[in-house]
N, C-alpha and C. Protein backbone atom coordinates (compact mmCIF):
# COMPACT_ATOMS: atom_id res chain seq x y z
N UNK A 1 280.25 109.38 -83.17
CA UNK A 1 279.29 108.56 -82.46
C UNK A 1 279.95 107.24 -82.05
N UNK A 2 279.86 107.03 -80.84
CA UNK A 2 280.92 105.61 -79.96
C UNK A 2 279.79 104.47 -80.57
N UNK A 3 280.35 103.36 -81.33
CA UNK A 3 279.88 102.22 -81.90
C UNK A 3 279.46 101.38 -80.28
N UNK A 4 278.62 100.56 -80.74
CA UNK A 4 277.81 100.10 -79.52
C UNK A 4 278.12 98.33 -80.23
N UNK A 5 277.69 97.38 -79.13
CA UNK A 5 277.86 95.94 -79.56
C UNK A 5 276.93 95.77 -80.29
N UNK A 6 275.84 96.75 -80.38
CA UNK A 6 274.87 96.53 -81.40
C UNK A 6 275.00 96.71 -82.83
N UNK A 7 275.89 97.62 -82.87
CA UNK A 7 276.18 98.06 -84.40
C UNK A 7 276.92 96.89 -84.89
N UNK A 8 277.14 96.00 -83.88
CA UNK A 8 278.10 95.10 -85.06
C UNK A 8 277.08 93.73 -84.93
N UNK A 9 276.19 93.61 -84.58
CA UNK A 9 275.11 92.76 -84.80
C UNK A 9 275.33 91.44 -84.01
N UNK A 10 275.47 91.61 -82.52
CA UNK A 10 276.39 90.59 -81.86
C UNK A 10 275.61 90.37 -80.67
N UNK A 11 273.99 90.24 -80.90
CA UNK A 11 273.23 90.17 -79.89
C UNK A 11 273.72 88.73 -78.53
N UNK A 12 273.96 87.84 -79.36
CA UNK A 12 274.34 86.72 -78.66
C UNK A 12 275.30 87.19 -77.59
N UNK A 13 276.13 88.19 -77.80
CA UNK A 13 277.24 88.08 -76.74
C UNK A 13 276.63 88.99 -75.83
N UNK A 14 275.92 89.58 -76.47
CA UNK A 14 275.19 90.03 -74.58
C UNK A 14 275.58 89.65 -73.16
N UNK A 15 275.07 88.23 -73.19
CA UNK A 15 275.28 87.72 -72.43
C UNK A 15 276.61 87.74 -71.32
N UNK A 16 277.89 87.61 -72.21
CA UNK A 16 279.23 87.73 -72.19
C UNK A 16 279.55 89.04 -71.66
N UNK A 17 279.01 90.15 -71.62
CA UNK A 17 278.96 91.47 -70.43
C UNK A 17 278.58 91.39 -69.54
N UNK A 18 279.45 91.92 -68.53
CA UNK A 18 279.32 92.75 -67.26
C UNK A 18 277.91 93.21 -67.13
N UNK A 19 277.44 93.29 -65.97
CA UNK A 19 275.92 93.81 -65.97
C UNK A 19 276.53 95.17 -65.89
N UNK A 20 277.58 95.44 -65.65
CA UNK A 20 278.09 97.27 -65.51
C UNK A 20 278.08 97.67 -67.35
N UNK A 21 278.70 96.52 -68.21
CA UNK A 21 278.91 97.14 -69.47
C UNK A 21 277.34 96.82 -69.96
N UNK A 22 276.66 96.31 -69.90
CA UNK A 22 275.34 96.01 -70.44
C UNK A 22 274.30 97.41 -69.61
N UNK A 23 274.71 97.57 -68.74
CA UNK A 23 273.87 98.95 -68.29
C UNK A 23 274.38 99.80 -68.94
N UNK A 24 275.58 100.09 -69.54
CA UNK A 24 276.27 101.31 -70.40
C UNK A 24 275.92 101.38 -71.32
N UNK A 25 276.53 99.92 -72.06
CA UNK A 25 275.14 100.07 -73.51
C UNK A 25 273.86 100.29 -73.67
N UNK A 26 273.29 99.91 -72.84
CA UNK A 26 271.78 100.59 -72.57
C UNK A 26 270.94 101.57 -72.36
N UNK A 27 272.58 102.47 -71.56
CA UNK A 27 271.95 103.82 -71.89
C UNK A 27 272.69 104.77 -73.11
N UNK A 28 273.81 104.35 -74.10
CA UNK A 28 274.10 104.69 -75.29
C UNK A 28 273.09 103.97 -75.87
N UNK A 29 272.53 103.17 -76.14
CA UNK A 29 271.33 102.90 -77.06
C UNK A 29 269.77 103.58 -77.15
N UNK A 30 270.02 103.67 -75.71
CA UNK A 30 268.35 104.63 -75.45
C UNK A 30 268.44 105.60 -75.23
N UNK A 31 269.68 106.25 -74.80
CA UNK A 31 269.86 107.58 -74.82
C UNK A 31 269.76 107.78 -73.15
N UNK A 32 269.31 107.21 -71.98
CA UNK A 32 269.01 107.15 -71.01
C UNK A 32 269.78 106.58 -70.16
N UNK A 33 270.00 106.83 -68.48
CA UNK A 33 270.45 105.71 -67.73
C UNK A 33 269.21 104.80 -67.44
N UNK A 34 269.51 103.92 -67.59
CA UNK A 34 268.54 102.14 -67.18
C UNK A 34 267.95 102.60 -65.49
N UNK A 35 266.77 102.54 -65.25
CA UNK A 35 266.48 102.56 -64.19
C UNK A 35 267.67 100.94 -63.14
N UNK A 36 267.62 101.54 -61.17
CA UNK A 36 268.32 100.73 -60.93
C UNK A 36 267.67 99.03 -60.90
N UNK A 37 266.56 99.06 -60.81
CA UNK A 37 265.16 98.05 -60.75
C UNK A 37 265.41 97.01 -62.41
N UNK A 38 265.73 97.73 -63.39
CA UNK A 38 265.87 97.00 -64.34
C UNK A 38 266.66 96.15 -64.05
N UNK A 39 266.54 94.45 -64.27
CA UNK A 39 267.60 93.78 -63.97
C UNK A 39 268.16 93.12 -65.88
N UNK A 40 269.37 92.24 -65.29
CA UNK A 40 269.65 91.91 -66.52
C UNK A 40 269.03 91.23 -67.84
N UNK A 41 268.17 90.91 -66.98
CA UNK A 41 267.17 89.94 -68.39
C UNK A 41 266.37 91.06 -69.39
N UNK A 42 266.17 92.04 -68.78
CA UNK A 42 265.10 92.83 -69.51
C UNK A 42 265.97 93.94 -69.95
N UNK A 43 267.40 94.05 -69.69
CA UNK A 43 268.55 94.87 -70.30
C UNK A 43 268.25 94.24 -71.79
N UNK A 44 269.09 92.81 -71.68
CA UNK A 44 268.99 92.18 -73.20
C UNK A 44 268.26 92.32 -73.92
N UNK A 45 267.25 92.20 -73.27
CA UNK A 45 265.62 92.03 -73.89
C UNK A 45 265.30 93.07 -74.53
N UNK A 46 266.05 94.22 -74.01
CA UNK A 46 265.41 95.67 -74.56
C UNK A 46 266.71 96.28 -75.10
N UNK A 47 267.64 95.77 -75.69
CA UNK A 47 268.57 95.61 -76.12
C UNK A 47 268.04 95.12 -77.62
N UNK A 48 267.76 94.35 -76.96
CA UNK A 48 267.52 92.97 -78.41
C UNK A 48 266.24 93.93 -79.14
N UNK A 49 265.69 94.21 -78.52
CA UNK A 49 264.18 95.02 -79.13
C UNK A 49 264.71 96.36 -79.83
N UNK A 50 265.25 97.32 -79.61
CA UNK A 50 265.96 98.54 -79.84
C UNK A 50 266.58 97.93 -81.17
N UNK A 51 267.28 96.99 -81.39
CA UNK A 51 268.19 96.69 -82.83
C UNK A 51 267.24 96.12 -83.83
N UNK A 52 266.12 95.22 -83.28
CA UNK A 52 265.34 94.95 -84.43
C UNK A 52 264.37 95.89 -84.63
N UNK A 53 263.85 96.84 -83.99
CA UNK A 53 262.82 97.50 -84.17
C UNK A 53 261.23 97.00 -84.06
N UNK A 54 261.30 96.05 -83.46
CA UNK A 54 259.87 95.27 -83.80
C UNK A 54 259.34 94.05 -83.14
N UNK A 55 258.21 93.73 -83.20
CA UNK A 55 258.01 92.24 -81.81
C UNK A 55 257.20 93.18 -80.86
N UNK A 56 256.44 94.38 -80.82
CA UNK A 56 255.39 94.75 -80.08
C UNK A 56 254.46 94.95 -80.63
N UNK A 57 252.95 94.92 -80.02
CA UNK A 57 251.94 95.07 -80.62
C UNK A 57 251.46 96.80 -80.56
N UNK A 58 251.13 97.02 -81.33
CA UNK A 58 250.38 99.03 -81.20
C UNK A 58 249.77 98.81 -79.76
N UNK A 59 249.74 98.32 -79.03
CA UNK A 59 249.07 98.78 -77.86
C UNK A 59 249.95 98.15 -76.97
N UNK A 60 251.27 97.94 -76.90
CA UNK A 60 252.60 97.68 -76.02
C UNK A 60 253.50 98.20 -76.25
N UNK A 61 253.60 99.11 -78.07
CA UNK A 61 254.43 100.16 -78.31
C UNK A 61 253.93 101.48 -77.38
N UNK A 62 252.31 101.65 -77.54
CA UNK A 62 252.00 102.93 -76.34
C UNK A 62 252.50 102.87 -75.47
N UNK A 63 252.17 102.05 -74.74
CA UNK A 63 252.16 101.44 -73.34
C UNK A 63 253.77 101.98 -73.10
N UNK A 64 254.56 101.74 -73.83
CA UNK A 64 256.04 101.64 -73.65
C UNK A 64 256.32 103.10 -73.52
N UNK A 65 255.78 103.33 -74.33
CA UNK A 65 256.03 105.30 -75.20
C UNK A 65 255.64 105.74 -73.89
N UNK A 66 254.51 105.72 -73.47
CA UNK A 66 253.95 106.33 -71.50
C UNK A 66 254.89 105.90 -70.72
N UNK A 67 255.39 104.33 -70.66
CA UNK A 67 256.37 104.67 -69.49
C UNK A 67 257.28 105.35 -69.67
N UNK A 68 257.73 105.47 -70.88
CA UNK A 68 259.59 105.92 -71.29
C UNK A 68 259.22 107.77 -70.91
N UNK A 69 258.15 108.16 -71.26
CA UNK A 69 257.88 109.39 -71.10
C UNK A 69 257.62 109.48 -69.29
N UNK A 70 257.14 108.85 -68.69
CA UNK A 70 257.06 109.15 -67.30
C UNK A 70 258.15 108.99 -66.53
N UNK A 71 259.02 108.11 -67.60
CA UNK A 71 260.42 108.10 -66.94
C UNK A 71 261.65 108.67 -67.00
N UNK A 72 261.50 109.71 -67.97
CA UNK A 72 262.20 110.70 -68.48
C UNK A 72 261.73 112.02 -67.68
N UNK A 73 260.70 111.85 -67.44
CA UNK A 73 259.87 113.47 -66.70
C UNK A 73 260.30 112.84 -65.24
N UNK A 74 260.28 111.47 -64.56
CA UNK A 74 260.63 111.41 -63.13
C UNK A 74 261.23 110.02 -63.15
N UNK A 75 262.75 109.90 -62.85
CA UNK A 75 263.61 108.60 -62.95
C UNK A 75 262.91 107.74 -61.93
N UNK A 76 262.41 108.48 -60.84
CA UNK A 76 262.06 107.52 -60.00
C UNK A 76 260.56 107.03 -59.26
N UNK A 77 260.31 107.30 -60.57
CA UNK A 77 258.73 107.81 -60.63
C UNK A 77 258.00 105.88 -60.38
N UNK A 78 259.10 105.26 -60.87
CA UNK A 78 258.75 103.39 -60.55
C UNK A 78 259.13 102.91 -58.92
N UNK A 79 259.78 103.82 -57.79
CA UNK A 79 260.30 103.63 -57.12
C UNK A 79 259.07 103.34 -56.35
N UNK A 80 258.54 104.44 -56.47
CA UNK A 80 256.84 104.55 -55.68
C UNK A 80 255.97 103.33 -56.08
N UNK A 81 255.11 102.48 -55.14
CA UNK A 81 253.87 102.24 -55.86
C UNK A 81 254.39 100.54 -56.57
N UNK A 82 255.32 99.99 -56.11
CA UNK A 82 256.06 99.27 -56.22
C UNK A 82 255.14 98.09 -56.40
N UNK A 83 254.25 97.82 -55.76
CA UNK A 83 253.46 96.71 -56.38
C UNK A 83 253.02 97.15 -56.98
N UNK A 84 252.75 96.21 -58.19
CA UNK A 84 251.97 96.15 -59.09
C UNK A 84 250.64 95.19 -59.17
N UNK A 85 249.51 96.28 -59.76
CA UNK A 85 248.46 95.26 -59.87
C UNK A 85 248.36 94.51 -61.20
N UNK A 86 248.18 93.30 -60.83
CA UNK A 86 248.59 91.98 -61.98
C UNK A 86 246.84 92.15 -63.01
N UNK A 87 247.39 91.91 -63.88
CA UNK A 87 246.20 91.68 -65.30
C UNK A 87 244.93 91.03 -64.84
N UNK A 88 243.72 91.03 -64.44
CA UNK A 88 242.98 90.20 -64.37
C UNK A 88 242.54 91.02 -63.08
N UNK A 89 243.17 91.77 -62.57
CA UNK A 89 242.37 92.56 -60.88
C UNK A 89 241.43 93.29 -61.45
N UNK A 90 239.99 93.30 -60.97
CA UNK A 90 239.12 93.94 -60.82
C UNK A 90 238.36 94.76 -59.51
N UNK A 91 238.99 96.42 -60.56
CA UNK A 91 238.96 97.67 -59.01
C UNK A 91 237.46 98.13 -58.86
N UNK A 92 236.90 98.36 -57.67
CA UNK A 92 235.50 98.79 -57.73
C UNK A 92 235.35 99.69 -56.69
N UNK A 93 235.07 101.32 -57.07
CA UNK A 93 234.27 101.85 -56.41
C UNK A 93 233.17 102.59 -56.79
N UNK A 94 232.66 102.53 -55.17
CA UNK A 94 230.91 103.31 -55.38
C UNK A 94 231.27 104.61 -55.24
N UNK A 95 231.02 105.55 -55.88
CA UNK A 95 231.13 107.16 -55.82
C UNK A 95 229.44 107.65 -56.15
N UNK A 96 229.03 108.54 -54.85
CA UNK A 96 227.72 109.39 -55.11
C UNK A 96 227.11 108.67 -55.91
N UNK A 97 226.95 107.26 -55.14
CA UNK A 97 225.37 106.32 -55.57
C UNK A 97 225.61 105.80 -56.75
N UNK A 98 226.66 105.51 -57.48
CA UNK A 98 226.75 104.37 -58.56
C UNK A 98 227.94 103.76 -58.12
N UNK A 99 228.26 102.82 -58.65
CA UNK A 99 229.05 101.59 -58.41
C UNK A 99 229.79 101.61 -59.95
N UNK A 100 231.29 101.53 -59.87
CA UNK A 100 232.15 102.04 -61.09
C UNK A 100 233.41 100.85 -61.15
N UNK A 101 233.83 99.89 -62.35
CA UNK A 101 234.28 98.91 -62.22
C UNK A 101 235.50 99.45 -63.11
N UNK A 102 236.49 98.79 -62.81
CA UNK A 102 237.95 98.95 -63.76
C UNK A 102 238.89 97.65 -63.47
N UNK A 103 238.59 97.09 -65.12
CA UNK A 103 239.97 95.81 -65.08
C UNK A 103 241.11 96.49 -65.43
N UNK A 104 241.66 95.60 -64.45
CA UNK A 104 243.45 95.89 -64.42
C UNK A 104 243.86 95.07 -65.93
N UNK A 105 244.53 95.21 -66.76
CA UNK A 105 244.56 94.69 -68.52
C UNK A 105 246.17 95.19 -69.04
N UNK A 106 247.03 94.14 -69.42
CA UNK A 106 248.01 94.21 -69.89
C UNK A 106 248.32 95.52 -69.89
N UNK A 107 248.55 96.07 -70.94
CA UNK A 107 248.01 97.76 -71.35
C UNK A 107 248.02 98.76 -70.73
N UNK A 108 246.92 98.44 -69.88
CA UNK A 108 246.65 99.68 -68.96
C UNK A 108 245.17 99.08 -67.74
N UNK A 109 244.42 100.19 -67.87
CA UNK A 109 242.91 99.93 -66.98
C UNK A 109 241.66 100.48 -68.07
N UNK A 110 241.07 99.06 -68.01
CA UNK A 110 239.98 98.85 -68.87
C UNK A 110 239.04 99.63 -67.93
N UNK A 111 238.14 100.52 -68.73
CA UNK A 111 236.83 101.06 -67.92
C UNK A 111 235.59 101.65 -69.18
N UNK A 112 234.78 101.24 -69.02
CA UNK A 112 233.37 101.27 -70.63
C UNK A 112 234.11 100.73 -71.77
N UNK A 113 234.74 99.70 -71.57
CA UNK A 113 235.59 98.98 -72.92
C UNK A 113 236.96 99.78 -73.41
N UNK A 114 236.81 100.73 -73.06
CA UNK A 114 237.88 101.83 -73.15
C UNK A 114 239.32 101.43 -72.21
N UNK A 115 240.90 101.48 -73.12
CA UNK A 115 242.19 101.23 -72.32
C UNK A 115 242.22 103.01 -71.87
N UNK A 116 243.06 102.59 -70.64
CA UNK A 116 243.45 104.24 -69.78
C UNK A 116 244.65 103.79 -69.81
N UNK A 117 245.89 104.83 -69.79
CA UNK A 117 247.03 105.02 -69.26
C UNK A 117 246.90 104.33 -67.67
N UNK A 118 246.42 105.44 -67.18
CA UNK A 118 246.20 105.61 -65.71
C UNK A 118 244.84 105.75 -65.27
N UNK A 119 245.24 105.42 -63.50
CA UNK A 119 243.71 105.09 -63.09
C UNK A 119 243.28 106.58 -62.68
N UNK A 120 243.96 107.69 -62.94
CA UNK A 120 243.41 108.97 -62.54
C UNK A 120 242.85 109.24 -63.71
N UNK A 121 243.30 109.30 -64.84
CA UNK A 121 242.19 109.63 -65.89
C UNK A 121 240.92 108.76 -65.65
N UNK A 122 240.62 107.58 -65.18
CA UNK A 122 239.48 107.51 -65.10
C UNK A 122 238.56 107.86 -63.96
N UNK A 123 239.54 108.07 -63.08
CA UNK A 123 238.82 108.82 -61.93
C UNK A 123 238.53 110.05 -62.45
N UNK A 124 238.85 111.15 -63.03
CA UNK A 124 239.09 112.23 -63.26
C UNK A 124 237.64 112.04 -64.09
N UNK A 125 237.70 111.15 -64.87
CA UNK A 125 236.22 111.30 -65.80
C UNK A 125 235.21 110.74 -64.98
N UNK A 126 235.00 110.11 -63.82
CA UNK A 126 233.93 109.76 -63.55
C UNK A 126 233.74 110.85 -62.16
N UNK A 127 234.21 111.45 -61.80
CA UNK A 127 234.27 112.77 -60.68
C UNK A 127 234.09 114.27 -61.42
N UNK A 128 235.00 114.26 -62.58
CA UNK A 128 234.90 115.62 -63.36
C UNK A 128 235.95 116.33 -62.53
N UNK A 129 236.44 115.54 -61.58
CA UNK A 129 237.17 116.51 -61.34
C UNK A 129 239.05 116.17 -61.47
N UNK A 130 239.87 116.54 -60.80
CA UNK A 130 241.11 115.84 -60.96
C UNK A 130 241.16 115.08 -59.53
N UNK A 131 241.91 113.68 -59.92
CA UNK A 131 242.27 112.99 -58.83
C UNK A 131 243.09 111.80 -58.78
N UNK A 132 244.17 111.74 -58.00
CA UNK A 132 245.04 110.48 -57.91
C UNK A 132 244.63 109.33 -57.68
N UNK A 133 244.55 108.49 -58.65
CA UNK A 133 243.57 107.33 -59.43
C UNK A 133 243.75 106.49 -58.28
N UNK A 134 244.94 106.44 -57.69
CA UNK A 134 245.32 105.24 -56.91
C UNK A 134 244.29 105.53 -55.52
N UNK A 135 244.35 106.80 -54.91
CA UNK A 135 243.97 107.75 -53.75
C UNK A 135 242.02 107.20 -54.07
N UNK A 136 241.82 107.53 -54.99
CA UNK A 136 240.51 107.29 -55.36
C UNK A 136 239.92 105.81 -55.50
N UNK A 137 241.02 104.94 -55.54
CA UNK A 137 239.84 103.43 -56.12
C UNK A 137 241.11 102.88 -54.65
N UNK A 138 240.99 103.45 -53.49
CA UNK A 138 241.83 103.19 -52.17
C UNK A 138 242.87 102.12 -52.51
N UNK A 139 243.70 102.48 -53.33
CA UNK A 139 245.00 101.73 -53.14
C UNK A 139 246.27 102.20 -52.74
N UNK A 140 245.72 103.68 -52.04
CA UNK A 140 247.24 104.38 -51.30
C UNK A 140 245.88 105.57 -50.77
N UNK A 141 246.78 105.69 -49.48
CA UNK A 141 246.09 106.31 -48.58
C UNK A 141 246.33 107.77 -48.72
N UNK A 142 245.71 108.81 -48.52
CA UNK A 142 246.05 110.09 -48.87
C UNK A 142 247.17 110.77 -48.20
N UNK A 143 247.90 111.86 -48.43
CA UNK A 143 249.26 112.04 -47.99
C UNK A 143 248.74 112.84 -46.81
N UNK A 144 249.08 112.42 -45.94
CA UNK A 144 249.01 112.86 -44.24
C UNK A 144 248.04 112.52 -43.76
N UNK A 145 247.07 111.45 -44.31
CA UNK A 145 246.00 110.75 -43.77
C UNK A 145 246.52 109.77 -42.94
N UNK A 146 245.54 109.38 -41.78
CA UNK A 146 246.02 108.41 -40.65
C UNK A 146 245.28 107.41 -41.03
């Protein structure tokens, strides 16, 4: 097993790498290549997090566990969809005569007090049926729609 700058407990010199050798270690530490979007601050950062094990809360360890899993099933699955909606947006649609609210929340999307991954699971529960959360509360237009 190739020793990493981590094994020798040398967080400080981070810094002191190449953003080429700090992307290498990053993916010998996680097992992964670093998306290209990751920049250097959040290399360290998740560097620094990986050696101590700790400094998230149970509901930013999930949060983490969903992306790392969506990003393992599609590398470029962050490429899409590129804005992000910031903490504090409140999404609203009317579907078949009720009116249906979802805060945007660190985490995820708040909807009946309840955190979601994603905004299709809550579309999905308030339709019954399946649907692309984004497509549904109109924040991306449907694919071949004008």
């Amino acid at each position: 097993m190739r020793k990493t700058v981590l094994d020798h407990n040398v967080i400080g010199h981070l810094s002191n790498l190449s953003i080429e050798e700090l992307r290498r270690e990053w993916a010998v530490v996680w097992g992964l290549q670093p998306h290209a979007r990751i920049g250097r601050s959040m290399l360290e950062k998740s560097l620094a997090y990986k050696q101590r094990g700790q400094g998230l809360t149970p509901e930013q360890q999930k949060r983490l566990e969903q992306l790392i899993k969506q990003y393992k099933r599609n590398p470029n699955c962050f490429d899409k969809n590129v804005s992000v909606l910031k903490p504090g947006t409140r999404l609203v649609r009317n579907w078949n005569g009720a009116r249906y609210s979802v805060l945007v929340q660190a985490a995820g999307y708040e909807y009946k007090g309840k955190i979601y991954g994603s905004l299709s699971q809550i579309a999905s529960e308030i339709t019954g049926t399946r649907w692309n959360g984004w497509i549904f509360f109109g924040l991306k237009k449907k694919e071949g729609a004008t």
